[in-house]
N, C-alpha and C. Protein backbone atom coordinates (compact mmCIF):
# COMPACT_ATOMS: atom_id res chain seq x y z
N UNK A 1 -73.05 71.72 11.00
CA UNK A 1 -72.70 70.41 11.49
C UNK A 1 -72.28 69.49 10.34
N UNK A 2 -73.31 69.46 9.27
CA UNK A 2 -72.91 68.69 8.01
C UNK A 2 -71.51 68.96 7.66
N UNK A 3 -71.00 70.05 7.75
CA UNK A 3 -70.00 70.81 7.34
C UNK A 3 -68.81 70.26 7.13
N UNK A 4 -68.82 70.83 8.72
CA UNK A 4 -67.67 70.62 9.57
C UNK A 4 -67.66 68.79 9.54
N UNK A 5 -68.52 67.81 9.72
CA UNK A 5 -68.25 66.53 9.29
C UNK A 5 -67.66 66.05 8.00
N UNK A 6 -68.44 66.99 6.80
CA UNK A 6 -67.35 66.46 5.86
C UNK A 6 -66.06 67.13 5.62
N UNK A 7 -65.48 67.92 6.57
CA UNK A 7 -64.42 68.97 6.69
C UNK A 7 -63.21 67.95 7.22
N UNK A 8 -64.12 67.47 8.57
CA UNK A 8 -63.65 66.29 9.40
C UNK A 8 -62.85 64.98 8.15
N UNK A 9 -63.99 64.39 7.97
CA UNK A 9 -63.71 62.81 6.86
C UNK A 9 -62.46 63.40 5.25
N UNK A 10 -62.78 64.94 4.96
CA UNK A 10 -61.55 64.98 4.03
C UNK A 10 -60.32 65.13 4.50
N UNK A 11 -60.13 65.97 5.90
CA UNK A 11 -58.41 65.89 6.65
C UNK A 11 -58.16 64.46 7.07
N UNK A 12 -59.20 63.82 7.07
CA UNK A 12 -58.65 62.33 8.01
C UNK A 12 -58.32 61.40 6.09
N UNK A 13 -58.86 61.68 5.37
CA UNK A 13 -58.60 60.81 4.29
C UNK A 13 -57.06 61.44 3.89
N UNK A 14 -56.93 62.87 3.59
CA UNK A 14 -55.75 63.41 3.37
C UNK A 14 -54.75 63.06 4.72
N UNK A 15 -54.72 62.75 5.51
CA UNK A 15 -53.86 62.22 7.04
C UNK A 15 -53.55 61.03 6.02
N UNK A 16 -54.39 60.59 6.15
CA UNK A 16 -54.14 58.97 5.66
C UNK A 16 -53.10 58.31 4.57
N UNK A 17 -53.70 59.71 3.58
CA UNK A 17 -52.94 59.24 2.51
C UNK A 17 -51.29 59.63 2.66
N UNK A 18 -51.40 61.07 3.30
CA UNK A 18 -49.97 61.71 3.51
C UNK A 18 -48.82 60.92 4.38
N UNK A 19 -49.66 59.99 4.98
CA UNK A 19 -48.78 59.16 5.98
C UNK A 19 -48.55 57.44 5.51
N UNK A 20 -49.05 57.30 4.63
CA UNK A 20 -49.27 56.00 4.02
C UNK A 20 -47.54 55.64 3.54
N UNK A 21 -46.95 54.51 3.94
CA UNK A 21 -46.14 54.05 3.38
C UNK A 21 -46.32 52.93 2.52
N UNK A 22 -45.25 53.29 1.33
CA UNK A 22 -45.22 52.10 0.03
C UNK A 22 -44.88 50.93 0.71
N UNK A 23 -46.22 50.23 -0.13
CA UNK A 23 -46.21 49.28 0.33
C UNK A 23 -45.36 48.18 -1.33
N UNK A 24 -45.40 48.66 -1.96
CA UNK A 24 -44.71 47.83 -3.21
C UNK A 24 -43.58 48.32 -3.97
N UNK A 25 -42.24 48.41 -3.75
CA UNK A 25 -40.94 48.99 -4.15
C UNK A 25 -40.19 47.92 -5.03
N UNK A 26 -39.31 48.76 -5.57
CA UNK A 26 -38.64 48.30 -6.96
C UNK A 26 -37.67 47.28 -5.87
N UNK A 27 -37.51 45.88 -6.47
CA UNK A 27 -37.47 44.89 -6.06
C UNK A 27 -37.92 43.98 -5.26
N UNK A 28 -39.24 44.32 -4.41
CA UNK A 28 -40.27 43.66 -4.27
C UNK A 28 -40.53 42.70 -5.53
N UNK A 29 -40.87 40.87 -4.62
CA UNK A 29 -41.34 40.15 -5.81
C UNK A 29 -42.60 39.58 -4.90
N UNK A 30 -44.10 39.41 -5.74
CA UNK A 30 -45.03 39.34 -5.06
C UNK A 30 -45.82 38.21 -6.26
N UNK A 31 -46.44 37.37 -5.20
CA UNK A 31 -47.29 36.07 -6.01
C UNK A 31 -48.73 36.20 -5.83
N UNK A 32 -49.48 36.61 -6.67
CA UNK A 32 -51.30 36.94 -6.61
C UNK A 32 -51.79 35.11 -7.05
N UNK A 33 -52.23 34.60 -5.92
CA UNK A 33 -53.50 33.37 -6.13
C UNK A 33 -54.49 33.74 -5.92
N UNK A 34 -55.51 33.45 -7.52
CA UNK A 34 -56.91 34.22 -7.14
C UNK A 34 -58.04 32.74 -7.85
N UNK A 35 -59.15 33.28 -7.24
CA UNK A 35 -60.18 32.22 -7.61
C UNK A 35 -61.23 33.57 -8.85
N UNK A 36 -61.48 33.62 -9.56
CA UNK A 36 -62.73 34.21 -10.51
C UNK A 36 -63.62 33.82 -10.34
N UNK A 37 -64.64 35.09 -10.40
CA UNK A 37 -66.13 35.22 -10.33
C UNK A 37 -66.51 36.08 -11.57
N UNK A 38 -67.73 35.60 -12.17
CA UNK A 38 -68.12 35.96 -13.36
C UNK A 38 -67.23 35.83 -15.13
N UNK A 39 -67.42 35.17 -16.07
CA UNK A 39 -66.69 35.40 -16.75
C UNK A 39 -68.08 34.93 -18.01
N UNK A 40 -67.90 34.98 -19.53
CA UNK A 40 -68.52 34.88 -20.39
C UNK A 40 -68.23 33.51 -20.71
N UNK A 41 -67.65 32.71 -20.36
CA UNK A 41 -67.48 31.47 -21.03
C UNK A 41 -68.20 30.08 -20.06
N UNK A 42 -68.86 29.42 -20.70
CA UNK A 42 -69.42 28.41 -20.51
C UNK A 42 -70.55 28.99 -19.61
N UNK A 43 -71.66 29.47 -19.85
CA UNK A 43 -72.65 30.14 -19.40
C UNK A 43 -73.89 29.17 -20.15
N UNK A 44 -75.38 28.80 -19.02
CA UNK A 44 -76.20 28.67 -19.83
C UNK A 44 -76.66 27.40 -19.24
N UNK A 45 -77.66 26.47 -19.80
CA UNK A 45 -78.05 24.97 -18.87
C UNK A 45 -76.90 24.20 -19.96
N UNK A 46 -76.77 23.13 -18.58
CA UNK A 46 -76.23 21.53 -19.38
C UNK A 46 -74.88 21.46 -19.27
N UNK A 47 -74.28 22.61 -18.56
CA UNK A 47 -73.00 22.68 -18.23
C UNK A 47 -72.74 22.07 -16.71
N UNK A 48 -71.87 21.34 -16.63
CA UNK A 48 -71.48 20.43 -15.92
C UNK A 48 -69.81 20.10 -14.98
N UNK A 49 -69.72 19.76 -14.17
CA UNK A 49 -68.01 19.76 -13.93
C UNK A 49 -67.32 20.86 -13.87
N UNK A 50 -67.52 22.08 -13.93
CA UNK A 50 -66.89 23.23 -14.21
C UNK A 50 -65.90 23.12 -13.16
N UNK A 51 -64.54 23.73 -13.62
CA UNK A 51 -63.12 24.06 -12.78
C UNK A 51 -63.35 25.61 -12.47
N UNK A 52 -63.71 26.42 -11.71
CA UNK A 52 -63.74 27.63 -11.55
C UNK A 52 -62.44 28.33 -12.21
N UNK A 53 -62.79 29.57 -13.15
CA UNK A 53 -61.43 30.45 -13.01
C UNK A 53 -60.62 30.29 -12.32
N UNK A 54 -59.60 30.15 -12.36
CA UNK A 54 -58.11 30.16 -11.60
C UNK A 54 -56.71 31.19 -11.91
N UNK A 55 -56.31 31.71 -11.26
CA UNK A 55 -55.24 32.87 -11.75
C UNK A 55 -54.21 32.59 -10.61
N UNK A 56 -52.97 32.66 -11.42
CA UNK A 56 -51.45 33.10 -10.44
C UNK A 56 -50.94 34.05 -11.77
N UNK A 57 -50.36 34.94 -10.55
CA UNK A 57 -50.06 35.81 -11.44
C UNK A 57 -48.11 36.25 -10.77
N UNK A 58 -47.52 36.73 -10.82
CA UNK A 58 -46.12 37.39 -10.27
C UNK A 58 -45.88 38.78 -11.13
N UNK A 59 -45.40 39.59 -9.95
CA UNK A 59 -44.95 40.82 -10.00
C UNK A 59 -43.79 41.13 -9.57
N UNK A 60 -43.01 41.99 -9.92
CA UNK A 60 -41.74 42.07 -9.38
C UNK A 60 -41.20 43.97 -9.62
N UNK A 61 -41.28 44.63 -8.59
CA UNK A 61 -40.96 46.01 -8.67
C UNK A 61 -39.32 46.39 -9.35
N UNK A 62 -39.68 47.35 -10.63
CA UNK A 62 -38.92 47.47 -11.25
C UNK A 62 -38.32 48.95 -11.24
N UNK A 63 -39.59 50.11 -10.98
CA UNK A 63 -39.01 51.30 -10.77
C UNK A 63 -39.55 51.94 -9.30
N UNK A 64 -39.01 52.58 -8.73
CA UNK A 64 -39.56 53.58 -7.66
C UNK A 64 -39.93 54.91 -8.01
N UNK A 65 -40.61 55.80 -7.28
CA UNK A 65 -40.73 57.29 -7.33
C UNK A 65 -40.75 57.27 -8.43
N UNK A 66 -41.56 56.82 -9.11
CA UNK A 66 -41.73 57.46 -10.68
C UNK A 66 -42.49 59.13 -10.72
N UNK A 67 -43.74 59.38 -9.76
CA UNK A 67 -44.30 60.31 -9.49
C UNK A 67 -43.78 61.47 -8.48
N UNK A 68 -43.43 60.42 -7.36
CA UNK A 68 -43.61 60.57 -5.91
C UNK A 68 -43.03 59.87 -5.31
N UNK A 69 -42.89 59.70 -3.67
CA UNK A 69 -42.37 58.29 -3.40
C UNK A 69 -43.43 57.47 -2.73
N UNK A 70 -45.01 57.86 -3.23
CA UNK A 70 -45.95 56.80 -3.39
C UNK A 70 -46.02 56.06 -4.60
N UNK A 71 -45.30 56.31 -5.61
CA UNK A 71 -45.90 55.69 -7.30
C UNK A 71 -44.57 54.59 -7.48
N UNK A 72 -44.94 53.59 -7.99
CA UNK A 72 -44.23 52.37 -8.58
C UNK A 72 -44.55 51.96 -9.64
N UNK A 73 -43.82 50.99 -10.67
CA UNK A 73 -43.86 50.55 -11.73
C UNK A 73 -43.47 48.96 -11.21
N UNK A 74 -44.32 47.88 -11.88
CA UNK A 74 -44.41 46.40 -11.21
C UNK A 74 -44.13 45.70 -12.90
N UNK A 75 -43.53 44.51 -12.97
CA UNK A 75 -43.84 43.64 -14.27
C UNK A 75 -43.99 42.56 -13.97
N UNK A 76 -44.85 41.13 -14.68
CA UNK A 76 -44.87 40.09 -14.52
C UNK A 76 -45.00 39.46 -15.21
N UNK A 77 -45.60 38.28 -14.84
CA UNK A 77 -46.18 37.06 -15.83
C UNK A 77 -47.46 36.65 -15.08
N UNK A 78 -48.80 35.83 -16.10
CA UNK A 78 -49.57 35.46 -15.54
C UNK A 78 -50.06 34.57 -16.35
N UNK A 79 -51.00 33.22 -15.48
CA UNK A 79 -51.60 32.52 -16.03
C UNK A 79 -52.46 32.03 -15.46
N UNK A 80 -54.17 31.66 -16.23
CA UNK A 80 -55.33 31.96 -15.75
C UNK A 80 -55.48 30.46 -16.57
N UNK A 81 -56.69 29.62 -15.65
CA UNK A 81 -57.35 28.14 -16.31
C UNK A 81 -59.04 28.17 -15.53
N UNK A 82 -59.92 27.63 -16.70
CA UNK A 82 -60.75 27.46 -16.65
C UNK A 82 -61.31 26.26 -17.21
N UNK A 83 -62.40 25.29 -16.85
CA UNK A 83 -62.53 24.40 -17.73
C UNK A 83 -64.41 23.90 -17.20
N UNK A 84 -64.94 23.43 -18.30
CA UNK A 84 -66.46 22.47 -17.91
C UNK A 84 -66.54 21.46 -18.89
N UNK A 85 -67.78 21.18 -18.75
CA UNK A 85 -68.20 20.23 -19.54
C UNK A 85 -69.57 20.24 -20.00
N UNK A 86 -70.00 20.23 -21.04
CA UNK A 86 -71.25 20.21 -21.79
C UNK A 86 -71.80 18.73 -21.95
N UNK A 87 -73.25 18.17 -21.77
CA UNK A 87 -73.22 17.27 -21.82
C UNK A 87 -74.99 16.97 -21.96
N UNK A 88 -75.30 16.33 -23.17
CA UNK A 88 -76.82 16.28 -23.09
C UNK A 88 -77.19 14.29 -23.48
N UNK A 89 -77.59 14.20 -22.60
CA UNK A 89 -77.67 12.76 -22.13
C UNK A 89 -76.32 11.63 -22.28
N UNK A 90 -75.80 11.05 -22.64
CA UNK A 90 -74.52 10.40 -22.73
C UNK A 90 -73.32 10.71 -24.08
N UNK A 91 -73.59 11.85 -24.33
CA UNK A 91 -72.98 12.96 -25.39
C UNK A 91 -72.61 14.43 -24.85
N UNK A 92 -71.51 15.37 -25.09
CA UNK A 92 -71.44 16.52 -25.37
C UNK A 92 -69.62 16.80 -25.52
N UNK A 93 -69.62 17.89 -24.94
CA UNK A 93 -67.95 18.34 -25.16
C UNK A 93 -67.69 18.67 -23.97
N UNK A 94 -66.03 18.74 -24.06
CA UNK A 94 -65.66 19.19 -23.05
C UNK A 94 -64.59 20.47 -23.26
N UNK A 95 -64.49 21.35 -22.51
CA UNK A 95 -64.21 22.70 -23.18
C UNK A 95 -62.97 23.07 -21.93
N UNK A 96 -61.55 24.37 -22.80
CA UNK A 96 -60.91 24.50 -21.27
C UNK A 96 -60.29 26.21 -22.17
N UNK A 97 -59.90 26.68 -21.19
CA UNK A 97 -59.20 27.85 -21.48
C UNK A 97 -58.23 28.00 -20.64
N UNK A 98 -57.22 28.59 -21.42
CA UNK A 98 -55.64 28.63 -20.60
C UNK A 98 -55.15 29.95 -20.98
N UNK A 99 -54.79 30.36 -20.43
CA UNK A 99 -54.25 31.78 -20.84
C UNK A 99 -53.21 32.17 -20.17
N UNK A 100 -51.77 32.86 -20.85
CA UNK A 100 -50.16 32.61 -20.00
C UNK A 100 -49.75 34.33 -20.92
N UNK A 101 -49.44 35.36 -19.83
CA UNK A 101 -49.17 36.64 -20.38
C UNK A 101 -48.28 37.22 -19.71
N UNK A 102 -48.03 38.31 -19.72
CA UNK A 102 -47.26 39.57 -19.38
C UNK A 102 -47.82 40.20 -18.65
N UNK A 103 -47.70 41.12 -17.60
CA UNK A 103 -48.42 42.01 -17.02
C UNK A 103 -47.97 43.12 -16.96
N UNK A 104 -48.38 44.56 -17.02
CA UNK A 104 -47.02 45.78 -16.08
C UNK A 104 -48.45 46.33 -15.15
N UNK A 105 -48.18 47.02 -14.57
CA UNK A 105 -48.72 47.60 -13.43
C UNK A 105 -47.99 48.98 -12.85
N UNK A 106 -48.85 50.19 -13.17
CA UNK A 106 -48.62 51.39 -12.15
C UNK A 106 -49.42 51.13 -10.72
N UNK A 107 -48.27 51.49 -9.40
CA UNK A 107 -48.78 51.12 -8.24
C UNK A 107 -48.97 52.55 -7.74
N UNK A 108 -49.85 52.94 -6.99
CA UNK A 108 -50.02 54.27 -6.26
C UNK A 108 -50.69 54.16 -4.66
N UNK A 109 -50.01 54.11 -3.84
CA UNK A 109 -50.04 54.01 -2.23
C UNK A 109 -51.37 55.25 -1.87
N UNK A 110 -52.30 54.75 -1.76
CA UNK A 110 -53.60 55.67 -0.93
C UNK A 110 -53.86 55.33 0.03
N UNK A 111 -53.49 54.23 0.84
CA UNK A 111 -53.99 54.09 2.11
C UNK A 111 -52.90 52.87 2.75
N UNK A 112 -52.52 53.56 4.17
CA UNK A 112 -51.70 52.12 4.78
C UNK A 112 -51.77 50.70 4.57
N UNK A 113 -50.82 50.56 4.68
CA UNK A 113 -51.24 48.39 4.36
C UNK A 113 -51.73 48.19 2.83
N UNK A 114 -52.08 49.49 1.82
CA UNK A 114 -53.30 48.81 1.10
C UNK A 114 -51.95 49.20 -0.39
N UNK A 115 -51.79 48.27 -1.05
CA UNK A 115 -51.10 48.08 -2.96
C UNK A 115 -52.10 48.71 -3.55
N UNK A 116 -52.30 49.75 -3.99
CA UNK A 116 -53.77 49.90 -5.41
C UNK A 116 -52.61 49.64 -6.86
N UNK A 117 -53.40 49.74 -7.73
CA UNK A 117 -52.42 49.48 -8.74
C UNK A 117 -53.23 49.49 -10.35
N UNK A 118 -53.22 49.61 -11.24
CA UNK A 118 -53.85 49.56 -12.46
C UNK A 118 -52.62 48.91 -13.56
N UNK A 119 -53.27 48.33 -14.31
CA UNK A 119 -52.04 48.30 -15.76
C UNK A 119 -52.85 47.22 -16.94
N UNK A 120 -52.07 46.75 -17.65
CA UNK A 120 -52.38 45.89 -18.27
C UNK A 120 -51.62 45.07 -18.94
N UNK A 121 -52.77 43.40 -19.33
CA UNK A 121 -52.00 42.41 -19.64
C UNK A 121 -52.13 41.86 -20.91
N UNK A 122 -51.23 41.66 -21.69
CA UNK A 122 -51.00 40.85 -22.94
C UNK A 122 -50.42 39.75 -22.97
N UNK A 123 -51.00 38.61 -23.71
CA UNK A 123 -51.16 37.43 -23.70
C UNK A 123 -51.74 36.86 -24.87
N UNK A 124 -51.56 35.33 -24.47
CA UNK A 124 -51.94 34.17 -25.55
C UNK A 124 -53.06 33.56 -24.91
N UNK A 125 -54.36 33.61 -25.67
CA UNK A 125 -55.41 32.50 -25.50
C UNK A 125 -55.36 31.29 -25.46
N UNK A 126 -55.33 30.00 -25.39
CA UNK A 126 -55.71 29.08 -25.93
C UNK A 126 -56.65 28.11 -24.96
N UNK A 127 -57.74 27.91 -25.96
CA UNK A 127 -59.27 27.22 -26.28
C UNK A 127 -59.34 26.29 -26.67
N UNK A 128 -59.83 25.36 -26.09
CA UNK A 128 -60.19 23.96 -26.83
C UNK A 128 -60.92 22.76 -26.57
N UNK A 129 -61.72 22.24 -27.39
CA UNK A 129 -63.41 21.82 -27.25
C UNK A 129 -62.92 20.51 -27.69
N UNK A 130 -63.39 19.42 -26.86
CA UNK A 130 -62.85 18.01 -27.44
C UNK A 130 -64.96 17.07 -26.93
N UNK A 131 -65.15 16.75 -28.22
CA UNK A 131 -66.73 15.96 -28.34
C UNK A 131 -66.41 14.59 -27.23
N UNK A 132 -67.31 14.12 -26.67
CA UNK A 132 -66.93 12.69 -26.10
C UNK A 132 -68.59 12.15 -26.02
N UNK A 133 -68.66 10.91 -25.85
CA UNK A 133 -70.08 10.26 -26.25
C UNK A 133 -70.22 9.19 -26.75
N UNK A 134 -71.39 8.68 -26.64
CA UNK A 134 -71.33 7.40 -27.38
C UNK A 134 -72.66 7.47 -28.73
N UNK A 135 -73.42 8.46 -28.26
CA UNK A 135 -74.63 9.04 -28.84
C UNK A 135 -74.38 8.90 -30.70
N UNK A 136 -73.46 9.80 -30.44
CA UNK A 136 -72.83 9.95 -32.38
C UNK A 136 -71.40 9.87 -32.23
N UNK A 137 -70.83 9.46 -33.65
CA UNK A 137 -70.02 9.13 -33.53
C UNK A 137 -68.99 10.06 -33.93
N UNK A 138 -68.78 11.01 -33.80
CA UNK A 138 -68.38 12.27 -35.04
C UNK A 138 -66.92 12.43 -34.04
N UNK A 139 -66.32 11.70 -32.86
CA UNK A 139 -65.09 12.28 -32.21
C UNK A 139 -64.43 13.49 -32.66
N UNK A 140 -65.03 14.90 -32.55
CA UNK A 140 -64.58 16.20 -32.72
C UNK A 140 -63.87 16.48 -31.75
N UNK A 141 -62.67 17.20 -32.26
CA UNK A 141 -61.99 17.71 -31.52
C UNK A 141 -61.55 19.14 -32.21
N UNK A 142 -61.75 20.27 -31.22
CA UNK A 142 -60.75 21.64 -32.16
C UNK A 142 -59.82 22.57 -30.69
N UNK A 143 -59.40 22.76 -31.90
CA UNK A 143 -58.88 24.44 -30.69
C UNK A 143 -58.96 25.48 -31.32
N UNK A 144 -58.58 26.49 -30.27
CA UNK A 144 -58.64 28.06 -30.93
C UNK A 144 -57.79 28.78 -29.92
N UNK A 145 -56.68 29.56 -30.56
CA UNK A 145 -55.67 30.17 -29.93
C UNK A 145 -55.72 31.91 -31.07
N UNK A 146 -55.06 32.50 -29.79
CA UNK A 146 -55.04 34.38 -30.24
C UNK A 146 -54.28 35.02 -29.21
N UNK A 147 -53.86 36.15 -29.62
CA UNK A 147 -53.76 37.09 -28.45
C UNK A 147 -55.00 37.42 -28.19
N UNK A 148 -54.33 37.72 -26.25
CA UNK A 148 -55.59 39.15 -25.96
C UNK A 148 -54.97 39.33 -25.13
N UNK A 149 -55.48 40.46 -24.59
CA UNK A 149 -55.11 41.70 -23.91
C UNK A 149 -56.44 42.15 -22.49
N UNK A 150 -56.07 42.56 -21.71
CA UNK A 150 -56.99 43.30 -20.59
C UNK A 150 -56.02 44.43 -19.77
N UNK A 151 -57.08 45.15 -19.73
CA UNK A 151 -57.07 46.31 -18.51
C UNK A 151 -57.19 45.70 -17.26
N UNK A 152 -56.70 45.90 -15.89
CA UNK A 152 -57.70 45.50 -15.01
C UNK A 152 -56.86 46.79 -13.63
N UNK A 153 -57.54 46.72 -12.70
CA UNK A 153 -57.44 47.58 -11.75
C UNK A 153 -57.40 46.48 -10.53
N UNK A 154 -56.40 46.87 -9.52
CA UNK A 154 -56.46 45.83 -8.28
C UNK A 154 -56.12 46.46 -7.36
N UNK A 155 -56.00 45.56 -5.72
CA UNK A 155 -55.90 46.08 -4.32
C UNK A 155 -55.23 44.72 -3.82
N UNK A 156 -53.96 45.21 -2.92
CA UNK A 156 -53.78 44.73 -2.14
C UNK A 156 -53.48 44.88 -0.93
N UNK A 157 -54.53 44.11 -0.02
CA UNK A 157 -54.33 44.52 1.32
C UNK A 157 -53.55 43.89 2.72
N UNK A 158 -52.59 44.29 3.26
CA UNK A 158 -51.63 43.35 3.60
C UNK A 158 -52.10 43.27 5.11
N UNK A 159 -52.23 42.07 5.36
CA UNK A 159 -52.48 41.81 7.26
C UNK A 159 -51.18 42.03 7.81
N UNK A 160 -50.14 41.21 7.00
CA UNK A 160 -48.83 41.59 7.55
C UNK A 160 -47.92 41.78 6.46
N UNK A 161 -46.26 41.37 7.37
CA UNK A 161 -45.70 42.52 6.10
C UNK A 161 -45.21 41.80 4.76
N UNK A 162 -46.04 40.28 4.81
CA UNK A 162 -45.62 39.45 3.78
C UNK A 162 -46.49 38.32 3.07
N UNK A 163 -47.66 38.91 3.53
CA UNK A 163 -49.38 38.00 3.71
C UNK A 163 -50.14 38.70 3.55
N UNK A 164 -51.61 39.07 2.63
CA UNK A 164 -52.52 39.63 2.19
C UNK A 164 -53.80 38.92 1.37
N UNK A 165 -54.79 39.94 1.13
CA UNK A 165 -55.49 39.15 0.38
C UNK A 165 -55.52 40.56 -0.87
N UNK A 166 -55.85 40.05 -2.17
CA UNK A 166 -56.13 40.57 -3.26
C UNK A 166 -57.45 40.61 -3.81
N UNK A 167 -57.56 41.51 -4.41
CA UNK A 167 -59.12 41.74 -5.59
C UNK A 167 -58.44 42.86 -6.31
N UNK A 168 -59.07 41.77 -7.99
CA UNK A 168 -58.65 42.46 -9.21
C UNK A 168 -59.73 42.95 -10.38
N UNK A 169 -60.25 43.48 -10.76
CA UNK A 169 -61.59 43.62 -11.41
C UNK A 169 -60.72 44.39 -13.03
N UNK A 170 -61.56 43.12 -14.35
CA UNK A 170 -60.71 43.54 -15.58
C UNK A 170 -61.04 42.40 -16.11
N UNK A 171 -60.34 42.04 -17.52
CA UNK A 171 -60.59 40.80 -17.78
C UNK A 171 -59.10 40.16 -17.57
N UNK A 172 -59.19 38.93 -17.49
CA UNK A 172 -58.50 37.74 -17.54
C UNK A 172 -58.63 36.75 -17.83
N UNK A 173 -58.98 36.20 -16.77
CA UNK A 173 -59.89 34.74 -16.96
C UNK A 173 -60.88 34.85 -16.06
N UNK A 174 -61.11 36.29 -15.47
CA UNK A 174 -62.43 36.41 -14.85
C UNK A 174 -62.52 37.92 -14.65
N UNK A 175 -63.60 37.99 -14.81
CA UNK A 175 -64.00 39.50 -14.54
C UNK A 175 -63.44 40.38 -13.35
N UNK A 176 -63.70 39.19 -12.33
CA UNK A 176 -63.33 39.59 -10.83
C UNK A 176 -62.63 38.43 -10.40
N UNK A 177 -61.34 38.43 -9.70
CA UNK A 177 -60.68 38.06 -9.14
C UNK A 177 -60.14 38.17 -7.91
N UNK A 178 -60.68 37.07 -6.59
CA UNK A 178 -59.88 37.33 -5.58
C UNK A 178 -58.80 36.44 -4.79
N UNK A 179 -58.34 36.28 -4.07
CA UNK A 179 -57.62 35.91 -3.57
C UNK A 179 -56.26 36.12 -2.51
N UNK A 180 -55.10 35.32 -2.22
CA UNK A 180 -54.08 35.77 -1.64
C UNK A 180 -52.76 36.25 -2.10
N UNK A 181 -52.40 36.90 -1.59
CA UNK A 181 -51.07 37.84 -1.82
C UNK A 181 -49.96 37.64 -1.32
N UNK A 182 -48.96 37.20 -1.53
CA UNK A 182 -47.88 36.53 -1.13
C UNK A 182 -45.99 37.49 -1.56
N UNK A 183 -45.60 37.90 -0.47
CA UNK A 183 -45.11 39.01 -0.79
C UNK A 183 -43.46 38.67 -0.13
N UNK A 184 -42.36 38.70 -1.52
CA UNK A 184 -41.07 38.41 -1.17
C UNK A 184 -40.23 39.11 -1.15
């Protein structure tokens, strides 16, 4: 009985996949709005005002059938904002991160309706901490700018044939990223 059930659930996953149409083709242009959950920055007490992670990202299909005529090649641009505020009695800083990159993306069709996709993004940091207060008088201000780079892995799942929602897990400007999918 066990068997034959998981005999059952592997022909229906292989059905699935064998019948799955691409959902992301070379000239497809697609807009990811996502909100972030979890990230390393501004963690801890006394933090205040925080702007949650924020990401838009654009993709635009550049090759087909690279594999198969499930596999695609996607490129974009993206840019991610975050911001809080530190603050210990009528003194602290206020802190923001911006980040504006490149993306590419291999797409691979496993299941109807659903984009999977992996790749990665290179980009420019920029950081910057400005003091405000009346406490001391020291008006600091700095920044800090770099490249960086992330891996990340994503899904998109389409309700219809031009509307979806997304989740991206990698870094960016957040560990995890979800949101809507907007598809032209």
């Amino acid at each position: 009985m066990k068997r034959n059930l998981i005999l059952t659930a592997v022909i229906l996953c292989i059905a699935i996949s064998v019948n799955a149409q691409n959902t992301f083709n070379k000239g497809d242009k697609v807009v990811n709005l996502g909100i972030g959950f979890g990230n390393a920055l501004y963690t801890g007490s006394g933090y205040t005002n925080k702007i949650p992670p924020i990401s838009a990202s654009f993709e635009m299909g550049i090759i087909d059938n690279l594999f198969d005529e499930k596999s695609s090649i996607g490129v974009g641009g993206y840019l991610g904002y975050t911001s809080a505020k530190w603050e210990y009695y009528d003194w602290g800083y206020k802190y923001s991160d911006f980040i504006i990159g490149a993306r590419g993306a291999f797409h691979y069709q496993l299941v109807d309706k659903m984009d999977t996709y992996t790749g990665l993004l290179i980009g420019y940091d920029i950081v910057t901490a400005k003091e405000f207060g009346t406490s001391y008088s020291y008006d600091y201000s700095s920044s800090a700018s770099g490249l960086t780079w992330s891996y990340f892995i994503g899904a998109r799942y389409y309700f219809a044939n031009n509307i979806g929602a997304m989740a991206e897990v990698g870094w960016g400007i957040a560990y995890l990223n979800l949101g809507l999918t907007l598809k032209f």
